[in-house]
C-alpha atoms as a PDB file:
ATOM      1  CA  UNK A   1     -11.774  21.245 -46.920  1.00  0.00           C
ATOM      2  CA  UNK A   2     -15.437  22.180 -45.684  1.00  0.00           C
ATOM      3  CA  UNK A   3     -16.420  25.041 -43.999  1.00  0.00           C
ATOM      4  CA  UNK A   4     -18.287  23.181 -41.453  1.00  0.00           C
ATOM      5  CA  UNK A   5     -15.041  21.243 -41.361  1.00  0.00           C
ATOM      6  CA  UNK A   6     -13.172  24.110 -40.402  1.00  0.00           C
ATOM      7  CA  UNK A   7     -14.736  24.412 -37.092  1.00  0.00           C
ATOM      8  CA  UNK A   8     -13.572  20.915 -35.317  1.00  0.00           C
ATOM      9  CA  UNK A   9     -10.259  20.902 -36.608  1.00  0.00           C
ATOM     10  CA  UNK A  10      -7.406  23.723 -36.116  1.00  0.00           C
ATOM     11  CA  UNK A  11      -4.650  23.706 -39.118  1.00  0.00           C
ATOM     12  CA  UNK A  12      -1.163  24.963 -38.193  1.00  0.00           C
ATOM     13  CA  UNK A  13       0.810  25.897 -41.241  1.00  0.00           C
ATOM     14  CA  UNK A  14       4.491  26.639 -41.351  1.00  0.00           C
ATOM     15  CA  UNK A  15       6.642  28.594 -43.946  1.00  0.00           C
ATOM     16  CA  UNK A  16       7.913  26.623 -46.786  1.00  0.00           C
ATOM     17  CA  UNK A  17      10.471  24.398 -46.107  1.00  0.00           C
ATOM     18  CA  UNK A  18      12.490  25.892 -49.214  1.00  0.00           C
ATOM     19  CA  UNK A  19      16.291  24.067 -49.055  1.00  0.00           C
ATOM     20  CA  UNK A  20      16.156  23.066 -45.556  1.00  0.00           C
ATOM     21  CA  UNK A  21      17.605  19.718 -44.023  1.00  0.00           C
ATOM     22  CA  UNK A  22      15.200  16.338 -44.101  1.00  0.00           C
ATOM     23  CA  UNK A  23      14.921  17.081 -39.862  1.00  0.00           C
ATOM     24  CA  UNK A  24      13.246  20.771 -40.386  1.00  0.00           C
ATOM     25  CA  UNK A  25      11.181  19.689 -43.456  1.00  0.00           C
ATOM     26  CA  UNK A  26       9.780  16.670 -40.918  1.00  0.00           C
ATOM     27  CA  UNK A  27       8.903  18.780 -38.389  1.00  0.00           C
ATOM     28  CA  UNK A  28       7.326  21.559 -41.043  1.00  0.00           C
ATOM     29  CA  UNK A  29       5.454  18.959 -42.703  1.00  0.00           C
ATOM     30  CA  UNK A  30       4.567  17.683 -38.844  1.00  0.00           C
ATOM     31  CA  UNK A  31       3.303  21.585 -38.144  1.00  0.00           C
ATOM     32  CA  UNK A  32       0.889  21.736 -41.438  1.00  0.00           C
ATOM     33  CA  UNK A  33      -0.987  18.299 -40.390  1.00  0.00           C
ATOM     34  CA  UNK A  34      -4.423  18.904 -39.177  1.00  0.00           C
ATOM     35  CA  UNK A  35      -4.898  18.186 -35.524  1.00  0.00           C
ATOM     36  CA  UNK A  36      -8.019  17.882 -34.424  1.00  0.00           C
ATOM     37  CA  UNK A  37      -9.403  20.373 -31.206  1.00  0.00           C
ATOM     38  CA  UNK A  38      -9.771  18.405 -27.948  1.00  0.00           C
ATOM     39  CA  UNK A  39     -13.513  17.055 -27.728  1.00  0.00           C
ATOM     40  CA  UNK A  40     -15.429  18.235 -24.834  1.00  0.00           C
ATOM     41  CA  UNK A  41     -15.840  15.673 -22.235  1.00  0.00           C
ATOM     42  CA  UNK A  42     -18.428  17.347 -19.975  1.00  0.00           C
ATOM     43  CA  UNK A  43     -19.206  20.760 -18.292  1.00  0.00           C
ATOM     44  CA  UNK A  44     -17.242  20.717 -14.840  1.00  0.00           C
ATOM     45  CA  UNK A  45     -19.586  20.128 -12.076  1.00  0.00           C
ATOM     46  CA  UNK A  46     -20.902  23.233 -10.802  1.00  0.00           C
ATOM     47  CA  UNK A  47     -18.394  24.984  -7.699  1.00  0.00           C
ATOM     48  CA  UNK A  48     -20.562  25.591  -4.017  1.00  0.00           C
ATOM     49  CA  UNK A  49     -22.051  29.259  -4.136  1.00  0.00           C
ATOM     50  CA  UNK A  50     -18.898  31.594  -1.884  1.00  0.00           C
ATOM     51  CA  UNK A  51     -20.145  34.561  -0.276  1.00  0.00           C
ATOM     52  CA  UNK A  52     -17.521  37.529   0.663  1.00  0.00           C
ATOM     53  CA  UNK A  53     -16.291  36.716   4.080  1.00  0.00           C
ATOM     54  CA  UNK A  54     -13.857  38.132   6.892  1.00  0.00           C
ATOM     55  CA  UNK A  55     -12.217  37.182   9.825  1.00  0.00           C
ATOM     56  CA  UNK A  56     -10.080  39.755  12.242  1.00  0.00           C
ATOM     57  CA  UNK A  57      -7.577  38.782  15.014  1.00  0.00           C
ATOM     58  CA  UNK A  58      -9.053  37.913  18.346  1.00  0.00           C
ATOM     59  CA  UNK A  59      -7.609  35.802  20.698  1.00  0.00           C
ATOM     60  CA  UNK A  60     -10.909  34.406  22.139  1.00  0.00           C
ATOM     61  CA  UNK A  61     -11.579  33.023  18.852  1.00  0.00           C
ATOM     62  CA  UNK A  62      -8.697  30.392  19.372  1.00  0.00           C
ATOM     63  CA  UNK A  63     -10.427  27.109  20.111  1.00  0.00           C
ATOM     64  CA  UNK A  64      -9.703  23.897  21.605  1.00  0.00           C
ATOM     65  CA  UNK A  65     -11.456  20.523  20.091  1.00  0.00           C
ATOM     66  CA  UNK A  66      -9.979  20.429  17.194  1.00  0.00           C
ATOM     67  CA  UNK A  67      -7.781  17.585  15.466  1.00  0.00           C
ATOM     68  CA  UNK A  68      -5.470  17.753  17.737  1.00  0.00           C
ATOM     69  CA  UNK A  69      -5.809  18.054  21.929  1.00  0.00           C
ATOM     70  CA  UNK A  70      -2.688  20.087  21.858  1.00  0.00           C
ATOM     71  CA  UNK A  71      -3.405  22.646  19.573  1.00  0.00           C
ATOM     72  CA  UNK A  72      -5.885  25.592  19.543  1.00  0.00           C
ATOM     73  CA  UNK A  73      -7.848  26.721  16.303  1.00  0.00           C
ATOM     74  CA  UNK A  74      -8.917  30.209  14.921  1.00  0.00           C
ATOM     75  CA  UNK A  75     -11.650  29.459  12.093  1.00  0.00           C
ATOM     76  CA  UNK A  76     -11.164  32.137   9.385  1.00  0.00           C
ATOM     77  CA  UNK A  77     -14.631  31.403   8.372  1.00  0.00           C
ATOM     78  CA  UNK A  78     -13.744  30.022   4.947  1.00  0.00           C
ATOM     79  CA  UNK A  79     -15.766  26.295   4.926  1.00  0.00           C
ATOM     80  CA  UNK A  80     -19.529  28.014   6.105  1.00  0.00           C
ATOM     81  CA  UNK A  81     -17.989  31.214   2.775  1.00  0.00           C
ATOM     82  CA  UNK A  82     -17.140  28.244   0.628  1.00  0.00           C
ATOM     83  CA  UNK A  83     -20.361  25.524   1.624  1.00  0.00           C
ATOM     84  CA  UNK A  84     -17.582  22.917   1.783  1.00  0.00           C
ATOM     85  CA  UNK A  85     -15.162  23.670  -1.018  1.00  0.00           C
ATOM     86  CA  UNK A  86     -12.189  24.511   1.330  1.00  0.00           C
ATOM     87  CA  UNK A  87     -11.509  25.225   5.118  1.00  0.00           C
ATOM     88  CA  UNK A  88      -8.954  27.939   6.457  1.00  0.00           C
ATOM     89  CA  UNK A  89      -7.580  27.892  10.346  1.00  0.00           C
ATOM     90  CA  UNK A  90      -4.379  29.122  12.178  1.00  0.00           C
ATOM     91  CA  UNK A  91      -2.894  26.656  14.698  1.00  0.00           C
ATOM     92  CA  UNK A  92      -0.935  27.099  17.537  1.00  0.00           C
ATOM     93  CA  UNK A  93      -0.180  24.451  19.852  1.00  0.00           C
ATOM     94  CA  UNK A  94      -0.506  24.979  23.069  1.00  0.00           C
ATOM     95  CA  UNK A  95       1.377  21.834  24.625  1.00  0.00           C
ATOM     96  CA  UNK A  96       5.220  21.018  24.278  1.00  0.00           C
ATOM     97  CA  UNK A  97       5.612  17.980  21.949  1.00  0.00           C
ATOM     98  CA  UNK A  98       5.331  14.424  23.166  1.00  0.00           C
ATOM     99  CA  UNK A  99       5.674  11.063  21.387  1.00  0.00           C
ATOM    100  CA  UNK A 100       2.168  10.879  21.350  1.00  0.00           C
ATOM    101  CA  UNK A 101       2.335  14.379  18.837  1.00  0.00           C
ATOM    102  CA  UNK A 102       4.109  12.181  16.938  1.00  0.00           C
ATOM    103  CA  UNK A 103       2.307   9.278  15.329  1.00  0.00           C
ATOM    104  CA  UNK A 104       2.657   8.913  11.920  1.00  0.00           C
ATOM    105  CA  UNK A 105      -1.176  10.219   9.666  1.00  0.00           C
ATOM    106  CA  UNK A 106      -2.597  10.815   6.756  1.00  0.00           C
ATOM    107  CA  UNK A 107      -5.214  12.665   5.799  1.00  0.00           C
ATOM    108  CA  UNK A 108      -7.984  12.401   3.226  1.00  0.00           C
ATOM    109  CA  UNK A 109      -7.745  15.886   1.286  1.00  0.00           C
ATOM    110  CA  UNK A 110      -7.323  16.832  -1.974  1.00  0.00           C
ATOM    111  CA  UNK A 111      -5.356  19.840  -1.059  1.00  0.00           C
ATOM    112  CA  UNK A 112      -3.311  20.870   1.939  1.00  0.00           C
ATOM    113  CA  UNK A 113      -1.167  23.980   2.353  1.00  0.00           C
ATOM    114  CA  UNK A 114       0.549  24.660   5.530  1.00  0.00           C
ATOM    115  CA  UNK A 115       2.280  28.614   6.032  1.00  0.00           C
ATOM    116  CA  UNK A 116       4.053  29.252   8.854  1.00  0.00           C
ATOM    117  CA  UNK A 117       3.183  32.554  10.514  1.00  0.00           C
ATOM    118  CA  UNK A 118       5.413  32.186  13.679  1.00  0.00           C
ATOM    119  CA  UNK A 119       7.865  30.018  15.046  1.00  0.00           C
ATOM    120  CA  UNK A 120       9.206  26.517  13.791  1.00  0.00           C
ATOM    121  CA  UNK A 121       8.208  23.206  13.374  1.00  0.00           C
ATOM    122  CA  UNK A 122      10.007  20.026  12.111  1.00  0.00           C
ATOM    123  CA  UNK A 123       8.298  16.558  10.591  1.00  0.00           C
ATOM    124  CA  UNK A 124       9.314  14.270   8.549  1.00  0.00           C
ATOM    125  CA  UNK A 125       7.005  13.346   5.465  1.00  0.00           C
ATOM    126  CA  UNK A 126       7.180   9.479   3.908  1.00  0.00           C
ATOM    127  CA  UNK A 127       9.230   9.472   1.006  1.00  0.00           C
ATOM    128  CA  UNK A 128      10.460  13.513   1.371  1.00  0.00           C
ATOM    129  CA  UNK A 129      12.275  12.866   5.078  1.00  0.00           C
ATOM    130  CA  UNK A 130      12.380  14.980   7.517  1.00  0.00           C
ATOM    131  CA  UNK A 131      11.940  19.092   7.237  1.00  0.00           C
ATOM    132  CA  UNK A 132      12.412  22.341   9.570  1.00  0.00           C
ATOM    133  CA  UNK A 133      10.223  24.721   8.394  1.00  0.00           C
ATOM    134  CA  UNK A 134      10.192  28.346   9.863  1.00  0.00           C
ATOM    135  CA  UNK A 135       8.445  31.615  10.182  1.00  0.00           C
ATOM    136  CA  UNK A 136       7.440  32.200   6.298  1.00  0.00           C
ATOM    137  CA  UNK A 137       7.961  28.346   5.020  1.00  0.00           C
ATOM    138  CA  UNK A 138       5.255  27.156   3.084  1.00  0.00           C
ATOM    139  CA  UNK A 139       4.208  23.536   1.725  1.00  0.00           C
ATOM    140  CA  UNK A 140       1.985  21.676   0.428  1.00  0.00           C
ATOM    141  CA  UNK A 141       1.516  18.141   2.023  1.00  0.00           C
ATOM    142  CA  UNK A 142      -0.357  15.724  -1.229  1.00  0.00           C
ATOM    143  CA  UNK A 143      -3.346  14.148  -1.277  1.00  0.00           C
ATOM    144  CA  UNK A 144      -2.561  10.868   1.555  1.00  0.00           C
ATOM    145  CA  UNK A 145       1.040  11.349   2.613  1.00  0.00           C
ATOM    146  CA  UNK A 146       2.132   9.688   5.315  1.00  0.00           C
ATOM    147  CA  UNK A 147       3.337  12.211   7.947  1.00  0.00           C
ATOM    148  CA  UNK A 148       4.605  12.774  11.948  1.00  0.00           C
ATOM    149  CA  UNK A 149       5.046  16.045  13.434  1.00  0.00           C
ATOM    150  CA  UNK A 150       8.826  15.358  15.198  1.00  0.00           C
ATOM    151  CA  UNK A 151       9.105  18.896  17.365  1.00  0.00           C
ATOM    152  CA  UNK A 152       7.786  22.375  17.047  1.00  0.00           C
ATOM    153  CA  UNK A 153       8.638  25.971  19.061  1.00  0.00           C
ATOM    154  CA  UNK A 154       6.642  26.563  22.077  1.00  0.00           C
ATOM    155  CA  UNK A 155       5.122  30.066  19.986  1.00  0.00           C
ATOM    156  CA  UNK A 156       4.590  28.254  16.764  1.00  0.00           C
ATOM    157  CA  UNK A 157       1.646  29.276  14.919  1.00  0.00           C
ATOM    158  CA  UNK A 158       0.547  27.930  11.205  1.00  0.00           C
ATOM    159  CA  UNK A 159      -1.928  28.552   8.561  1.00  0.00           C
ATOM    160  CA  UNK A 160      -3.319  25.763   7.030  1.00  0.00           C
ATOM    161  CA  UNK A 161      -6.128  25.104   3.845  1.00  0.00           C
ATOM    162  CA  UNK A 162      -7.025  22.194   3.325  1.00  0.00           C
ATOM    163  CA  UNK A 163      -9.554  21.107   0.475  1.00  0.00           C
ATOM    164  CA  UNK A 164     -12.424  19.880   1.165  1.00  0.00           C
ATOM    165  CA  UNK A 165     -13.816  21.406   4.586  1.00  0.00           C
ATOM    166  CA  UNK A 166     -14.890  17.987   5.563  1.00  0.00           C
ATOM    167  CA  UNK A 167     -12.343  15.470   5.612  1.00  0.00           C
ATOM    168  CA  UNK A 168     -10.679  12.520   7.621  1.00  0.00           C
ATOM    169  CA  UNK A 169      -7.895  12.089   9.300  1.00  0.00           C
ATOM    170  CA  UNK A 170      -6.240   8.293   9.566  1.00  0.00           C
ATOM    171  CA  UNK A 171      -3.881   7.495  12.343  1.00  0.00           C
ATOM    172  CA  UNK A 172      -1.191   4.919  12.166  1.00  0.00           C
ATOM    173  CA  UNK A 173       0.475   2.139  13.962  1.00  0.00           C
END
């Protein structure tokens, strides 16, 4: 083999097959082939400068005019750290849960990650049924599920990421 050779391929050897069965002198002979290293497809597109960032409990930081009317937000400052990459709130609705709470969405993320901090809430998720999640339950919702929030505690509270910052939400019939 070349030297120059040497660098695009790796060689796996194994130890002689000596008197060993026709499977395990296969699978040695299938360990000493030369595979060749993956080939670089492209750098990864560069990641949005972050900048070190903190947010501390205060109730007058909970928000209305969010997503949802019945529900109040407390930014934890992570989309304007992150210049888009990802967006961090806690939730707490505000409102006791009417049909209207419960029409079936989606949303356009890549990543979603729900924690909750207090209380309960139940919905049911298109193709995974219906859930209870309570204080300390954590999940992650994938990229477009169909989803309807069914009931929640009147002190529930949740933690949610979501990736990107930016992103739509699709209500449907």
């Amino acid at each position: 083999m070349r030297k120059n050779a040497t660098k695009k391929m790796i060689v796996a050897r194994a130890k002689p097959a000596g008197k060993a069965p026709a499977r395990r002198q296969a699978k040695a002979a299938m360990k000493t082939a030369v595979v060749p290293k993956r080939p670089v497809t492209g750098a990864k597109p560069p990641m949005p400068a972050q900048r070190f960032t903190v947010s501390h409990l205060r109730e007058e930081d909970f928000k209305g005019g969010g997503l949802r009317d019945y529900a109040v937000y407390r930014d934890l400052g992570v989309a304007a750290a992150t210049n888009g990459l990802a967006q961090a709130h806690v939730i707490r609705m505000i409102r006791p849960w009417t049909p209207d709470v419960g029409k079936w969405h989606y949303h356009s993320v890549t990543f979603q990650l729900i924690y909750v901090l207090k209380g309960w809430i139940r919905g049911e998720f298109d193709g995974d049924g219906e859930h209870v999640f309570r204080a300390g339950s954590c999940w992650i919702q994938p990229p477009g599920i169909k989803h309807s929030v069914l009931d929640y505690s009147a002190d529930v509270e949740l933690l949610e990421i979501i990736l990107p910052a930016d992103f739509e939400t699709v209500t449907l019939k």
